[in-house]
N, C-alpha and C. Protein backbone atom coordinates (compact mmCIF):
# COMPACT_ATOMS: atom_id res chain seq x y z
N UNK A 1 121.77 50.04 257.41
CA UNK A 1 120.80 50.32 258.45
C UNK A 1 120.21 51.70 258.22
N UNK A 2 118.71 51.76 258.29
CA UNK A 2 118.48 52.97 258.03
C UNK A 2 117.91 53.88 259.21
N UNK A 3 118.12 54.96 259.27
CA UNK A 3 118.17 55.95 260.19
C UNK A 3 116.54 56.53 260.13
N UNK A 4 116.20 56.78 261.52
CA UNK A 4 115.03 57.51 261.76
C UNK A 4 114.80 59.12 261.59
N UNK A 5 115.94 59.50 262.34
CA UNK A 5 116.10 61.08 262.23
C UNK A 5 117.43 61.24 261.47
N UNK A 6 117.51 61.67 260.36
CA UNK A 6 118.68 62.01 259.67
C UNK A 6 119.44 62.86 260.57
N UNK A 7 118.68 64.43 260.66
CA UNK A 7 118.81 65.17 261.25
C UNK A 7 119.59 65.32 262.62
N UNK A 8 118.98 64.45 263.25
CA UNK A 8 119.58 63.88 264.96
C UNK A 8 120.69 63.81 264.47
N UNK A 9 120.97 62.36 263.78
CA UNK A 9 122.28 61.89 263.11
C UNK A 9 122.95 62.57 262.96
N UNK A 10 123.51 63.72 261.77
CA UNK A 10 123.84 64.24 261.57
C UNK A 10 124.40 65.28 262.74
N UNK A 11 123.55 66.00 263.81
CA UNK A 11 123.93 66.87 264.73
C UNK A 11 124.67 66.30 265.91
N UNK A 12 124.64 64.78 265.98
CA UNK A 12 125.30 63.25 266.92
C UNK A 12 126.95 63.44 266.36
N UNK A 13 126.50 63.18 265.17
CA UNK A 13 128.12 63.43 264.41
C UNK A 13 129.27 64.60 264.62
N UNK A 14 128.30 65.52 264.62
CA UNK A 14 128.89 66.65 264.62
C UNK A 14 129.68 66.88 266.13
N UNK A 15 128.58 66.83 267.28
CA UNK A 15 128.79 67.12 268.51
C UNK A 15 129.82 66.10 268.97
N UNK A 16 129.56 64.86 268.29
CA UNK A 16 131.04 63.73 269.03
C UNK A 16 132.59 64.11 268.57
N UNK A 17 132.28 64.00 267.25
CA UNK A 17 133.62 64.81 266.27
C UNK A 17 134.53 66.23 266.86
N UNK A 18 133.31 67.23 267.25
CA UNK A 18 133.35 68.38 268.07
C UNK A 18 134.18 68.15 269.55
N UNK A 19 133.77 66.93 270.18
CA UNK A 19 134.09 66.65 271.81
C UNK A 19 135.48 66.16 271.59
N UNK A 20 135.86 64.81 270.45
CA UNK A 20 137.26 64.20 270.41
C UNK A 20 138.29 65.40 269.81
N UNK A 21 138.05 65.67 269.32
CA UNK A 21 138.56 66.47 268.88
C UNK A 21 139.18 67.00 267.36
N UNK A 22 137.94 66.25 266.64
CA UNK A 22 138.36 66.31 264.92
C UNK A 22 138.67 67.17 264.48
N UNK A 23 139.47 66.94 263.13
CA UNK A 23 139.24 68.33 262.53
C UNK A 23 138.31 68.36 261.35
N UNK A 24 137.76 66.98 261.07
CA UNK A 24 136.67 67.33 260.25
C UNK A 24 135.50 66.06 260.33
N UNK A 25 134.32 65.87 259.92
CA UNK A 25 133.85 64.95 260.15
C UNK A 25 132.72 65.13 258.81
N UNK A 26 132.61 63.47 258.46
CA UNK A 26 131.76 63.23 256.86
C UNK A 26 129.98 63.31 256.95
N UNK A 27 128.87 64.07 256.70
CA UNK A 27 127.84 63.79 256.82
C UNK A 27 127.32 63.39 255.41
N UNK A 28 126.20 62.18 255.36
CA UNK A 28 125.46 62.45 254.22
C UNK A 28 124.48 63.44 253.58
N UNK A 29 124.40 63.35 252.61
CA UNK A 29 123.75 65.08 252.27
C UNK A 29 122.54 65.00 252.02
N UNK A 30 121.79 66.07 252.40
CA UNK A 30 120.44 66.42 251.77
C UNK A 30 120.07 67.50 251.96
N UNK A 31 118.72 68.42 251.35
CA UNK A 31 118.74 69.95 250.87
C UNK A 31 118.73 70.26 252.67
N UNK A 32 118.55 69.73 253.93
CA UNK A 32 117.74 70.36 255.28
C UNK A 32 119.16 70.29 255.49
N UNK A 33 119.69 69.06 255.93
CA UNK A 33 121.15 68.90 256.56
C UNK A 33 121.97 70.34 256.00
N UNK A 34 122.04 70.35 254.53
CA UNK A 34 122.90 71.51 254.06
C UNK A 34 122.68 72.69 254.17
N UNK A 35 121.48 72.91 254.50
CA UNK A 35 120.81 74.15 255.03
C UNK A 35 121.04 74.19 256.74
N UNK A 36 121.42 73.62 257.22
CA UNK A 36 121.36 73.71 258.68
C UNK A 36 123.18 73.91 258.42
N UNK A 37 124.12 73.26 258.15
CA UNK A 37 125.41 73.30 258.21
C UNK A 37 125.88 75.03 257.41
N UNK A 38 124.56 75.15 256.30
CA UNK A 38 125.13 77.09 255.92
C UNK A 38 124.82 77.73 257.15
N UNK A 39 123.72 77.51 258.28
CA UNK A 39 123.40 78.38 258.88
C UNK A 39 124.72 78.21 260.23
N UNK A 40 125.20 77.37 260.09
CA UNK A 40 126.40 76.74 261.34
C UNK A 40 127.49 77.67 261.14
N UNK A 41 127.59 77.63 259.69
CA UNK A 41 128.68 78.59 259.03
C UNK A 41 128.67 79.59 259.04
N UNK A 42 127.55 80.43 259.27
CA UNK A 42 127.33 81.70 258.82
C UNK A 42 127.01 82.12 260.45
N UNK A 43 127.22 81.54 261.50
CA UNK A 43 126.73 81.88 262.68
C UNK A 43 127.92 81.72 263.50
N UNK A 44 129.03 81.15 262.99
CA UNK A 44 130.17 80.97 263.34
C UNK A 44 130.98 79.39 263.98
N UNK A 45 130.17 78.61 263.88
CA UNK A 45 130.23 77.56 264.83
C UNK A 45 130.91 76.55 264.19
N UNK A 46 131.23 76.65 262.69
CA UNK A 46 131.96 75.52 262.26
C UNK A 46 132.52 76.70 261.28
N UNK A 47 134.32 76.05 260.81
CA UNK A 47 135.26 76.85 259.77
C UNK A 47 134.54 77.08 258.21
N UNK A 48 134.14 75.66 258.25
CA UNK A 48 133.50 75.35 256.69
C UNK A 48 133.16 74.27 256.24
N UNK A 49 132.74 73.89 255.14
CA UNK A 49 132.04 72.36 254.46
C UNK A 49 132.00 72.46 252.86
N UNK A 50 132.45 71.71 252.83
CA UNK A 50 132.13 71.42 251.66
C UNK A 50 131.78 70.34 250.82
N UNK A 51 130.89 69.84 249.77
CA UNK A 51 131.05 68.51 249.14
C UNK A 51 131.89 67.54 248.28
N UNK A 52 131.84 66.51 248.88
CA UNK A 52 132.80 65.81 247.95
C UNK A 52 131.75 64.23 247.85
N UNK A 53 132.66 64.02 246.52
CA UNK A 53 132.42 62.76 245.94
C UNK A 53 133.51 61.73 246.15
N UNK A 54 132.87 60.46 246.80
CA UNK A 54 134.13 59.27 247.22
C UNK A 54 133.04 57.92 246.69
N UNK A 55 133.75 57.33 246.03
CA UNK A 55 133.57 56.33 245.79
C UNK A 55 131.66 55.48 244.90
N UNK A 56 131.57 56.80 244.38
CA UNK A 56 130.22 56.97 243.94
C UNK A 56 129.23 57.35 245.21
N UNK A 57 129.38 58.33 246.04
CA UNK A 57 128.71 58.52 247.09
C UNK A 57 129.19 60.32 247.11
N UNK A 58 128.55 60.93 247.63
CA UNK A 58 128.39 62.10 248.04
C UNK A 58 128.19 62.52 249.29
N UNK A 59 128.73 63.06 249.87
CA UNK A 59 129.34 63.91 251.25
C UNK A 59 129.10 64.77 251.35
N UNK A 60 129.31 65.27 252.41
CA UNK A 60 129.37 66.77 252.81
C UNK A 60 130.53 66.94 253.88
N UNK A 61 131.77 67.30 253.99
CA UNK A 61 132.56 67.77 254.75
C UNK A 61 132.45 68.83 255.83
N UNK A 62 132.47 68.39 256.85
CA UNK A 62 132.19 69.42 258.07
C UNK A 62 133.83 69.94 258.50
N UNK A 63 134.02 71.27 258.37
CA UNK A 63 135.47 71.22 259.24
C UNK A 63 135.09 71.93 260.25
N UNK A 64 135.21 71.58 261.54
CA UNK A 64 135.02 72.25 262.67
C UNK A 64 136.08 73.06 263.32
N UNK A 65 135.72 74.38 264.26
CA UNK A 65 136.13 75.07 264.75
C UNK A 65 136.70 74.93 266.40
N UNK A 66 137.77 75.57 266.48
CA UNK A 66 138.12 75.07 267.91
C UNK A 66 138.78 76.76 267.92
N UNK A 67 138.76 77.02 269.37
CA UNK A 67 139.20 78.10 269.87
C UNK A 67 140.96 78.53 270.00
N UNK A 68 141.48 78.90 270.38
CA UNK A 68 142.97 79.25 270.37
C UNK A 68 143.43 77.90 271.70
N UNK A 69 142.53 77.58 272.46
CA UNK A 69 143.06 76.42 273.82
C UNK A 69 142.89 75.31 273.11
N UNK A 70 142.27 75.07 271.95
CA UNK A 70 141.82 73.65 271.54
C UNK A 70 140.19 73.26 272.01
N UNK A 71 139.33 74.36 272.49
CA UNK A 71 138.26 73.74 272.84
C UNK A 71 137.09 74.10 272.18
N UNK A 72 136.60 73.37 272.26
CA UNK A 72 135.60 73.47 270.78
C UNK A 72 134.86 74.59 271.16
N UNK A 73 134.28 75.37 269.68
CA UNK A 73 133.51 76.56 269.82
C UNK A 73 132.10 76.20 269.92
N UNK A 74 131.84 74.69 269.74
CA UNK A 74 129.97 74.29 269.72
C UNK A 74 129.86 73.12 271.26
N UNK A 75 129.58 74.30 271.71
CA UNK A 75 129.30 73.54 273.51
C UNK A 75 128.51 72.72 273.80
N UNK A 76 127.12 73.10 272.38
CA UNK A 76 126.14 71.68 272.84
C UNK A 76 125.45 71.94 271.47
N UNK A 77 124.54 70.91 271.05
CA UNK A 77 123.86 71.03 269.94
C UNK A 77 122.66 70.19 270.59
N UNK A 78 121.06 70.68 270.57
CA UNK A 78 120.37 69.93 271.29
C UNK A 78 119.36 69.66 269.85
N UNK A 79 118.50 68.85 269.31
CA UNK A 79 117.90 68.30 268.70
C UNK A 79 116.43 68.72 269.18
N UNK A 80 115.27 69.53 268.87
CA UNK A 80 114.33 69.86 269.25
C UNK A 80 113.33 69.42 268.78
N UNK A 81 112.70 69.14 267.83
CA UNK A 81 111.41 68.67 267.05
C UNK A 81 112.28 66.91 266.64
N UNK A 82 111.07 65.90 267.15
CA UNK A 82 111.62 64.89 266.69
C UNK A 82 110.39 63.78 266.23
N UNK A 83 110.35 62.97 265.03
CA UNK A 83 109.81 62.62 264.12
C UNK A 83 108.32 62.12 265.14
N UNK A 84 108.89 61.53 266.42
CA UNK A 84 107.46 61.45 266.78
C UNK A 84 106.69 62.59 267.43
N UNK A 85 106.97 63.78 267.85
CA UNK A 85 106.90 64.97 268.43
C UNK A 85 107.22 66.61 268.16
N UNK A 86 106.21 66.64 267.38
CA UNK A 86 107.20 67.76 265.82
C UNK A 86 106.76 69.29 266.76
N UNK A 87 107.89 70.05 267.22
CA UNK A 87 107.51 71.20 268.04
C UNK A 87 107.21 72.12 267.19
N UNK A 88 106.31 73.30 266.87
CA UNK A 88 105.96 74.31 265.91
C UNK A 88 106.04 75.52 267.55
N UNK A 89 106.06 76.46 267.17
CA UNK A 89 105.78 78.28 267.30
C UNK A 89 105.77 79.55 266.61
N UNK A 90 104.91 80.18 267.20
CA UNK A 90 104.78 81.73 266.22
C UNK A 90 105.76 82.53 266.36
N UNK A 91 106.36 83.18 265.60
CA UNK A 91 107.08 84.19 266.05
C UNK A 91 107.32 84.92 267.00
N UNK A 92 106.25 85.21 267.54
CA UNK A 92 105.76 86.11 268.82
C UNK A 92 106.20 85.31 270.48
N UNK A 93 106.43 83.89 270.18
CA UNK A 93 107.20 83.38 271.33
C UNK A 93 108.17 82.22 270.90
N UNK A 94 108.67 83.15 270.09
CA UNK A 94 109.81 82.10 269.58
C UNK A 94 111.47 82.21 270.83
N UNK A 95 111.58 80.64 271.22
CA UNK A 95 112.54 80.92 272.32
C UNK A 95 113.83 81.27 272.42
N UNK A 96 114.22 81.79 273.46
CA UNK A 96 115.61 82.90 272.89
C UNK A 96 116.94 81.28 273.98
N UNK A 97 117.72 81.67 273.60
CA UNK A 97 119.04 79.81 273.47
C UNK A 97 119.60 80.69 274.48
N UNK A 98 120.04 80.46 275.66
CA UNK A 98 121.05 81.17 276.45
C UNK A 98 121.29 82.63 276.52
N UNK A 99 119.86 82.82 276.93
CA UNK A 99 119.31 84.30 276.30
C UNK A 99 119.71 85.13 275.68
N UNK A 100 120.21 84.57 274.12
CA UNK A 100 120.58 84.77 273.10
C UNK A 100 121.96 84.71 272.44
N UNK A 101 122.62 84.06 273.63
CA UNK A 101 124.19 84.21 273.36
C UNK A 101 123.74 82.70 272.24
N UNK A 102 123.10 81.84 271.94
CA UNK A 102 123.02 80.45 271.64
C UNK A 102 122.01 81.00 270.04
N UNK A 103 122.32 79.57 269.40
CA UNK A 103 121.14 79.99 268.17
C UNK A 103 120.05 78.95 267.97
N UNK A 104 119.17 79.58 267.36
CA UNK A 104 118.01 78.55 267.62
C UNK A 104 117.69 78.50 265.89
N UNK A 105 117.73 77.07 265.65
CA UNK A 105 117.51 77.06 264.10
C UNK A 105 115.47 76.54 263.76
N UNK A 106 115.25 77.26 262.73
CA UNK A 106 113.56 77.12 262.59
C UNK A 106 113.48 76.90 261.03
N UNK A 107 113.03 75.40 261.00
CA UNK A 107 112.30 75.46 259.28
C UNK A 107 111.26 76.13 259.05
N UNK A 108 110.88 77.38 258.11
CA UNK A 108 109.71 78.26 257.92
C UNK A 108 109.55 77.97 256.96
N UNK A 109 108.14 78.61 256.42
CA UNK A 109 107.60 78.68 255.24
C UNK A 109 108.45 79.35 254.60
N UNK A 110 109.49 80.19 254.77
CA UNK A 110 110.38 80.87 253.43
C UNK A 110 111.87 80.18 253.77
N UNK A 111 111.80 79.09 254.30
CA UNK A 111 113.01 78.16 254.15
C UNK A 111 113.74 78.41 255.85
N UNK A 112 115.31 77.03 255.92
CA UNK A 112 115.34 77.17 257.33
C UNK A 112 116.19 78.78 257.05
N UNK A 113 116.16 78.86 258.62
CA UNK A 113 117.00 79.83 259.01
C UNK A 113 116.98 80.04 261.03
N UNK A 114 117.24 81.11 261.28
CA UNK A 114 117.73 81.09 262.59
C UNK A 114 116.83 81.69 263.47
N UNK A 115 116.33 81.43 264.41
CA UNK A 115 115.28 82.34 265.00
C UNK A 115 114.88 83.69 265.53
N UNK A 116 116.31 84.32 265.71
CA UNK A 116 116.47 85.61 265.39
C UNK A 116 116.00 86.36 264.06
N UNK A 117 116.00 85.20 262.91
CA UNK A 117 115.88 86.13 261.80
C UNK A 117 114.13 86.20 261.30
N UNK A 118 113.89 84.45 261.46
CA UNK A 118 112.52 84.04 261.64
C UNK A 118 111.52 85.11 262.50
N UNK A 119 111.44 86.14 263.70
CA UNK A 119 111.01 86.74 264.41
C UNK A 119 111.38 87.66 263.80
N UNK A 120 111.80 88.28 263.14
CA UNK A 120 112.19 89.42 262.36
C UNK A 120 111.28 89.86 261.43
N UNK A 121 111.74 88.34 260.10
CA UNK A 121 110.53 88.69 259.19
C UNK A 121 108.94 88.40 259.57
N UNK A 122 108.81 88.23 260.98
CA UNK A 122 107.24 87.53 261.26
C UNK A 122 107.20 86.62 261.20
N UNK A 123 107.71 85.15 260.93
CA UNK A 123 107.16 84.05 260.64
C UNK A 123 107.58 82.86 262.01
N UNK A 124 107.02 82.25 262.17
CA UNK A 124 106.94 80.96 262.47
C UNK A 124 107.18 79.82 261.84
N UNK A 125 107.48 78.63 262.83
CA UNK A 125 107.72 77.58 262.46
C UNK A 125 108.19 76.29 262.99
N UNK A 126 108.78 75.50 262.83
CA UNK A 126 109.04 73.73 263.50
C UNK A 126 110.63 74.60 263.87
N UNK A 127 110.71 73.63 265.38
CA UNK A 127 112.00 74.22 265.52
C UNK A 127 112.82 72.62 265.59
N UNK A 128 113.90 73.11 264.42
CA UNK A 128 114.73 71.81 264.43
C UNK A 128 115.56 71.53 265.53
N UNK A 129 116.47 72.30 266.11
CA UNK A 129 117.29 72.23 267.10
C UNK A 129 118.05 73.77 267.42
N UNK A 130 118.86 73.43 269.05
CA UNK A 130 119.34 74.47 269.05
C UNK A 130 120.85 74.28 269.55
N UNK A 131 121.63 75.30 269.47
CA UNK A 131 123.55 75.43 269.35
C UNK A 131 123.24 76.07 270.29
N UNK A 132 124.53 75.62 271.27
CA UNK A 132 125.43 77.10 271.90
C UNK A 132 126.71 76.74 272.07
């Protein structure tokens, strides 16, 4: 069955895996997905990932993060631009996630990254989704 929003998918996975209480969960890969899971990593919200190969197929390993109580460190993951409704903004009102305690991820012209950083260097762009 093939999927409309990879993307969605992928952040569905994450957030259910996140709620039961996994300790890791399998996504399929591609250059956006893996670019959104470095920026997860590097923002603190998941331990790590890495790829693997099973069965002539390729993965991406999510290991997720949980706090010292057991409760997950990614409270919500919301999905923002979607294939029929593609959201764009300029830098200049790019929106701040739980007034800023949250991250807001943006595909730009110099690749994705986070909207803190996007407003930094000036640029704009489609906003994929946002964490807190």
């Amino acid at each position: 069955m093939s999927v409309s929003d990879p993307v969605a998918d992928m952040l569905t996975k994450i957030r259910n895996a996140s709620m039961a209480r996994f300790e890791k969960v399998d996504v399929t890969p591609s250059k956006l997905k893996l670019e959104i899971i470095k920026i997860l990593k590097n923002e603190g919200y998941i331990k790590n990932f890495k790829r693997v190969a099973q069965d002539d197929r390729d993965t991406i390993r999510v290991f997720l993060k949980y706090d010292d109580k057991q409760q997950p460190i990614i409270h919500g993951i919301k999905k923002i631009s979607t294939p029929g409704r593609r959201v764009y903004t300029g830098y200049k009102k790019m929106p701040r996630i739980l007034n800023g305690y949250g991250t807001l991820i943006v595909s730009t012209s110099t690749g994705v990254t986070t909207g803190r950083k996007a407003a930094e260097k000036c640029v704009g762009g489609e906003l994929i989704c946002s964490i807190w």
